[in-house]
Protein backbone atom coordinates (compact mmCIF):
# COMPACT_ATOMS: atom_id res chain seq x y z
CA UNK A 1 207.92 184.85 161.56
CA UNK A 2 205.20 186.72 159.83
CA UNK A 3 203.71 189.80 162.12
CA UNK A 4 200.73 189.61 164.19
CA UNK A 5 198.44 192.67 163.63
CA UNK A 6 196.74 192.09 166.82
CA UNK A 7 200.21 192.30 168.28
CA UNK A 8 200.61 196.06 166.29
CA UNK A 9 199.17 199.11 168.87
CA UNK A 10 199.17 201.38 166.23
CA UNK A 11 197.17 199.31 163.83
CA UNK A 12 194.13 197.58 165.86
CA UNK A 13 192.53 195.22 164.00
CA UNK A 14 193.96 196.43 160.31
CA UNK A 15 196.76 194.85 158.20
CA UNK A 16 199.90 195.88 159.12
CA UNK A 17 202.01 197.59 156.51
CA UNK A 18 204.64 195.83 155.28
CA UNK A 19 207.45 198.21 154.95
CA UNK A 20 207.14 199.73 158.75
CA UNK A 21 210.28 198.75 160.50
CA UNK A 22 209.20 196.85 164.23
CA UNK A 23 212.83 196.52 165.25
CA UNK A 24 214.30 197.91 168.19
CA UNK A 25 217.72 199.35 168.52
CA UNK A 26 218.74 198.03 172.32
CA UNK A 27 218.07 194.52 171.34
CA UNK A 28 219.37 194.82 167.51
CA UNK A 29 222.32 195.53 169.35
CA UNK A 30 222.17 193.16 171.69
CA UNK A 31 221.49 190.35 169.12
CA UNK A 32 224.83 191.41 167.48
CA UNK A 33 226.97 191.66 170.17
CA UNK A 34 225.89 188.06 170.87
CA UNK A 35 226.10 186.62 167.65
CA UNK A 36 230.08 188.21 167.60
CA UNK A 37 230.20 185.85 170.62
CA UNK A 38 228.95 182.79 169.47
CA UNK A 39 231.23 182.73 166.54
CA UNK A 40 234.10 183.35 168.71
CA UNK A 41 236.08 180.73 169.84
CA UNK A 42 238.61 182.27 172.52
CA UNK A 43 236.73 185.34 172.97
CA UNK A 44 235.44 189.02 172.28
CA UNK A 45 237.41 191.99 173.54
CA UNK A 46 235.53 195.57 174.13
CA UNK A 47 237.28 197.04 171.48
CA UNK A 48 235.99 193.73 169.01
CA UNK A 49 232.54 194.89 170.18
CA UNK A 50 232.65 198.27 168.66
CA UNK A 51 234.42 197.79 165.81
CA UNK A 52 231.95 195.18 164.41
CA UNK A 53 228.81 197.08 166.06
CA UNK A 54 230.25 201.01 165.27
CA UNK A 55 228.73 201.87 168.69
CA UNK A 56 230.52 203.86 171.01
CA UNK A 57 232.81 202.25 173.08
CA UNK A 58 230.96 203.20 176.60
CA UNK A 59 227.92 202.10 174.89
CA UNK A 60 229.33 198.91 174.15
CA UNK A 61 230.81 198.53 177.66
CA UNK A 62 227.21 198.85 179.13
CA UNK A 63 225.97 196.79 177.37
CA UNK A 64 228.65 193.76 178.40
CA UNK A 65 228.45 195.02 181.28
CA UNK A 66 224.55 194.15 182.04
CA UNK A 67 225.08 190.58 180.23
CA UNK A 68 227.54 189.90 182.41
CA UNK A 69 225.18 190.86 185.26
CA UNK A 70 222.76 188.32 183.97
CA UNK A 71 225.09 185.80 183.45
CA UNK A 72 224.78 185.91 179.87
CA UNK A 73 228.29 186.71 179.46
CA UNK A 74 231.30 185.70 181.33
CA UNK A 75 234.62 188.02 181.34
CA UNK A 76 238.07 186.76 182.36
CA UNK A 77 239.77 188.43 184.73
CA UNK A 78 243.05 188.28 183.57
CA UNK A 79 242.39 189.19 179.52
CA UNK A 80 239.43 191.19 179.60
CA UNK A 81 237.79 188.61 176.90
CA UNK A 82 234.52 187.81 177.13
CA UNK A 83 232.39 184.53 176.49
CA UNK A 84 228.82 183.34 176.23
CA UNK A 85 227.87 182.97 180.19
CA UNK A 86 225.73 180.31 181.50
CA UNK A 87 222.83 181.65 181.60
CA UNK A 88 221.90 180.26 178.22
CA UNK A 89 221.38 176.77 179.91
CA UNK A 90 218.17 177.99 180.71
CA UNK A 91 215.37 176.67 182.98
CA UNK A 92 218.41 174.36 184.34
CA UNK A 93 220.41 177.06 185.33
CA UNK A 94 219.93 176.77 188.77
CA UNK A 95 219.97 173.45 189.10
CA UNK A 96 223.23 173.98 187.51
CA UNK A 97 224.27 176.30 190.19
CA UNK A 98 223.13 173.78 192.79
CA UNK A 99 225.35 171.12 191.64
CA UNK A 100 228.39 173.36 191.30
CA UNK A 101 228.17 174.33 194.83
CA UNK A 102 227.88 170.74 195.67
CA UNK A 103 230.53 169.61 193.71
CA UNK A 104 233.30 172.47 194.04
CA UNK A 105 234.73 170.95 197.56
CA UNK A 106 234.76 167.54 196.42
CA UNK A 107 237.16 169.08 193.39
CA UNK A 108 239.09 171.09 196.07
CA UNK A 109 239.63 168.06 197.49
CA UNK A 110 240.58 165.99 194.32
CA UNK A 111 243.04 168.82 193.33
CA UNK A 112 244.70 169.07 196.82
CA UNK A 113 245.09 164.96 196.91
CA UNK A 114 246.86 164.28 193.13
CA UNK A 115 247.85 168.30 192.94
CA UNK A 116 246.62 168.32 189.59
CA UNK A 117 243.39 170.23 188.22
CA UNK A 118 240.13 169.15 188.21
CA UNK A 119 237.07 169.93 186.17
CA UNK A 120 233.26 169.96 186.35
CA UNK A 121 231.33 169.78 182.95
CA UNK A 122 228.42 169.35 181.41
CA UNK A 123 226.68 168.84 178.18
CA UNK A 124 225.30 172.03 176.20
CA UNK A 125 223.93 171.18 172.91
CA UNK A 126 226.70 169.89 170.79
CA UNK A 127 229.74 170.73 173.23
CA UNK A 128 231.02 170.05 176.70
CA UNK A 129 231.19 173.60 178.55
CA UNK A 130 233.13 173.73 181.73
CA UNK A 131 230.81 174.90 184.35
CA UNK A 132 233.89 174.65 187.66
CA UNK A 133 237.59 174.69 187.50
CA UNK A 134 239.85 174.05 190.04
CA UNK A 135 243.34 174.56 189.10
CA UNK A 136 246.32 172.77 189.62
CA UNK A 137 248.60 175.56 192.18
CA UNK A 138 251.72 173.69 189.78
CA UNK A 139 253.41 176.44 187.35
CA UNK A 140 252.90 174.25 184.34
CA UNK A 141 249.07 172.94 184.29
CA UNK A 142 246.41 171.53 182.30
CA UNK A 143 244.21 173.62 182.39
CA UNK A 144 240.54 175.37 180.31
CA UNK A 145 238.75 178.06 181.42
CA UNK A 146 235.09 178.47 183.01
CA UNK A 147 233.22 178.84 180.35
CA UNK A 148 234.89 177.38 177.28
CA UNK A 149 233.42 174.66 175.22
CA UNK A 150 235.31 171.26 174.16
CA UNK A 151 234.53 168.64 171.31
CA UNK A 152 232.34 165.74 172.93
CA UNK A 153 234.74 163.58 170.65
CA UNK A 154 237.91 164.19 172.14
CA UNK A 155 237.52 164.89 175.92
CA UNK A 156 236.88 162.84 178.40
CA UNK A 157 233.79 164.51 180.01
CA UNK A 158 232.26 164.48 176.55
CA UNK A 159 232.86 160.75 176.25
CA UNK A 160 231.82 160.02 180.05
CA UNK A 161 228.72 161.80 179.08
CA UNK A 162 227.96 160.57 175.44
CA UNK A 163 228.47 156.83 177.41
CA UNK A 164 224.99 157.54 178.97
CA UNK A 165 223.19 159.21 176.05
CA UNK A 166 221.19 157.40 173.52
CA UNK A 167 222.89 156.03 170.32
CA UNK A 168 220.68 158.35 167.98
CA UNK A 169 221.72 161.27 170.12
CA UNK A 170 225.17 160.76 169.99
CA UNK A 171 225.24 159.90 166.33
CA UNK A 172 223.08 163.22 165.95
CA UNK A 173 225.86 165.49 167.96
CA UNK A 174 229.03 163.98 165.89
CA UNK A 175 226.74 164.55 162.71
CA UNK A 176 226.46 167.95 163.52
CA UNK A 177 229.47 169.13 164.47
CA UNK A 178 232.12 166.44 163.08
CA UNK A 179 235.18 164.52 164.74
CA UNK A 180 237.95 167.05 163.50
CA UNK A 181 241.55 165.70 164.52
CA UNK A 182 242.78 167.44 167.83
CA UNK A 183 245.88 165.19 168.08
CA UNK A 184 247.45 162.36 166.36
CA UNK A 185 245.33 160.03 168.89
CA UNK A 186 242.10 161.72 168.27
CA UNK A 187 239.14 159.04 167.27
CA UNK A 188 237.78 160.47 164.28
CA UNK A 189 234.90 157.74 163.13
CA UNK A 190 231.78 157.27 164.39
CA UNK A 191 231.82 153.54 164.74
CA UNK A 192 235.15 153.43 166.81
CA UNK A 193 233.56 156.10 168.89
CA UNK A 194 230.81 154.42 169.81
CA UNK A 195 232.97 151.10 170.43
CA UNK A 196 234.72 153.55 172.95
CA UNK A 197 231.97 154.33 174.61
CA UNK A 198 231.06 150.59 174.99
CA UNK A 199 234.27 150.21 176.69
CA UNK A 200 233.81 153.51 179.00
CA UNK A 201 229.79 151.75 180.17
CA UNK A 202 232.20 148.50 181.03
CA UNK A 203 234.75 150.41 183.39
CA UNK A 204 232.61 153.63 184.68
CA UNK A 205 235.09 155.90 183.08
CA UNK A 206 236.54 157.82 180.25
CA UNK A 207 240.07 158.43 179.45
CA UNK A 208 241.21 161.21 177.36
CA UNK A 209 244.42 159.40 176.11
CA UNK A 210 246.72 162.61 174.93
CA UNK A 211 243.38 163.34 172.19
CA UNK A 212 242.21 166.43 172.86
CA UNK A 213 245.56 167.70 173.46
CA UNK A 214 248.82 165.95 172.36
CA UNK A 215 250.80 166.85 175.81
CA UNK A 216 247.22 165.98 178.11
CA UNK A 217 245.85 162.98 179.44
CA UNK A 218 242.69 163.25 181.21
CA UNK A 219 240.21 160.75 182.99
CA UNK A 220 236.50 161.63 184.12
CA UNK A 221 233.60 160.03 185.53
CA UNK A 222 230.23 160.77 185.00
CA UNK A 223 227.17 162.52 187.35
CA UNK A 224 224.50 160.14 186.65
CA UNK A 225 220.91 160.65 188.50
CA UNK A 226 221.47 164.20 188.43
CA UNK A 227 218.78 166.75 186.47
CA UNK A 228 221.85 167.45 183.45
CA UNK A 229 224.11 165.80 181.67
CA UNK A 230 227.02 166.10 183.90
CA UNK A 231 230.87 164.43 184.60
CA UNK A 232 233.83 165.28 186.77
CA UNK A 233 237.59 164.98 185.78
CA UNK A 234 241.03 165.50 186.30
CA UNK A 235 243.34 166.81 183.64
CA UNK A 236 247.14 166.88 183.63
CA UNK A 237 250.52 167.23 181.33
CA UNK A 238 251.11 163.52 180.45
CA UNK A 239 254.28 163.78 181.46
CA UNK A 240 253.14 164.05 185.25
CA UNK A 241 249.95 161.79 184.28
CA UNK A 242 251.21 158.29 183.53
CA UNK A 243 249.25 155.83 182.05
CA UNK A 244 249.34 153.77 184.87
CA UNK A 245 247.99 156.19 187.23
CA UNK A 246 244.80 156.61 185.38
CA UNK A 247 243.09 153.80 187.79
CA UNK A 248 244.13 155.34 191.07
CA UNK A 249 242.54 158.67 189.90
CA UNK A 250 239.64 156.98 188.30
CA UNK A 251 238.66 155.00 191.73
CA UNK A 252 239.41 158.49 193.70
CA UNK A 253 236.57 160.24 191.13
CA UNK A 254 234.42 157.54 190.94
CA UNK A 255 234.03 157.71 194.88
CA UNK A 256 233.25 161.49 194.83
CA UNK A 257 231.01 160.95 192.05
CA UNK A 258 229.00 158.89 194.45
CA UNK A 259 229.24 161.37 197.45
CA UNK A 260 227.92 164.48 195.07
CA UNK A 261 224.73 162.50 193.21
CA UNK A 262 223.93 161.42 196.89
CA UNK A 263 223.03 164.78 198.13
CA UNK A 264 219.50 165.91 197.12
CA UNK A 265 220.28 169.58 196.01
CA UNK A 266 222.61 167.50 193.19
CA UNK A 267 219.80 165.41 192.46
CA UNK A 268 216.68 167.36 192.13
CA UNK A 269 217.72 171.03 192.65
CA UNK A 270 216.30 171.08 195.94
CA UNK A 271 217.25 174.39 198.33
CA UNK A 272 216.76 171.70 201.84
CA UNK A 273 219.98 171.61 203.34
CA UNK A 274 222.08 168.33 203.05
């Protein structure tokens, strides 16, 4: 972006010179220590920070520190690792936080009935990003974390959403970031996909048949009428998760599904009580 003079205090009206350096060192900073977060996949540790930065390491822990305050980075309790927060959805951040809070005992509720975990996610540019959790109390679990970000290929909240998107849009996200083989069951063409997703508009849900992981199965519904692309699931080791129990837990989601789009702070972000 070319500089503004009128946007220079020390040069009024003049040309600015080219060589003078407008950068500032807090946000240089800050612009780095997100990029290194972006590009991670399971997360940035402290010490990652100041190693790739060279800033001291209570400098760097400040600085987390504040993102995290603003939601612009989320740390997990148990490793210390730290992820791009949700406050990068933006303007629909709070209706974001509206519909977790709505949602959140309806998946208490799922998780206590089939004592498996249950998920709330929703669509953030090219990837599904789990917004709720609620895990499975079982030793051995399916299970993400809040905060990580799934293929819209191979999961089932990606294809409950992408089932209510456009075609264009949906051809536009699997252009951009590609069907890469999760599993031997993975759908990795675009036409096949999209076949899928007539099949998902016919029944009201999505399965994740043992494609985004080879042990998982996984069945979601989505949140339509609400302000963002949104879909609830429940996730499980196949080996607990028959095929044959995917329409009980469909019909049990589909039902909540209902109950959370029908209160108006899911809908429209509103603070009125339900």
């Amino acid at each position: 972006m070319a500089a503004d003079p009128n946007l220079d205090p020390d040069q009024g009206d003049g040309p600015l010179a080219e060589d003078r350096d407008y950068s500032l060192r807090a946000v240089d900073r800050v612009c780095a220590i997100l990029d290194l977060l972006q590009q991670s996949v399971d997360g940035i540790s402290l010490n990652t920070v100041v190693e790739a930065t060279g800033m001291p390491k209570s400098s760097a822990y400040r600085y987390l520190w504040t993102l995290e305050a603003h939601r612009y980075v989320e740390r997990d309790e148990e490793t210390g690792l730290c992820r791009l927060g949700l406050g990068f959805l933006g303007m629909q951040s709070r209706h974001l936080e509206l519909l977790r809070e709505v949602a959140r005992p309806w998946l208490e509720k799922l998780r206590d009935e089939f004592g498996e975990t249950t998920n709330l996610g929703v669509l953030d540019s090219d990837r599904i990003i789990y917004v709720d959790i609620i895990e499975s109390r079982r030793g051995v679990r399916l299970a993400a974390a809040r905060g990580d970000r799934d293929p819209l290929h191979s999961t089932a909240l990606g294809k409950a959403i992408a089932a209510h998107l456009a075609e264009e849009r949906v051809r536009d996200i699997l252009a951009r970031s590609g069907m890469p083989r999760r599993s031997a069951s993975t759908i990795t063409t675009v036409e096949e996909y999209l076949a899928e997703l007539d099949t998902i508009r016919t029944l009201g849900y999505a399965v994740d048949n043992l494609e985004n992981e080879a042990d998982g199965r996984c069945v979601a519904v989505p949140l339509l009428g609400t302000s963002i692309p949104a879909a609830i699931s429940l996730s499980a080791p196949a080996a607990r998760f028959p095929a044959k129990d995917v329409g009980r837990a469909a019909k049990a989601l589909l039902d909540v599904a209902a109950r959370i789009v029908s209160r108006p702070r899911a809908r429209s972000g509103s603070n009125d009580a339900a």
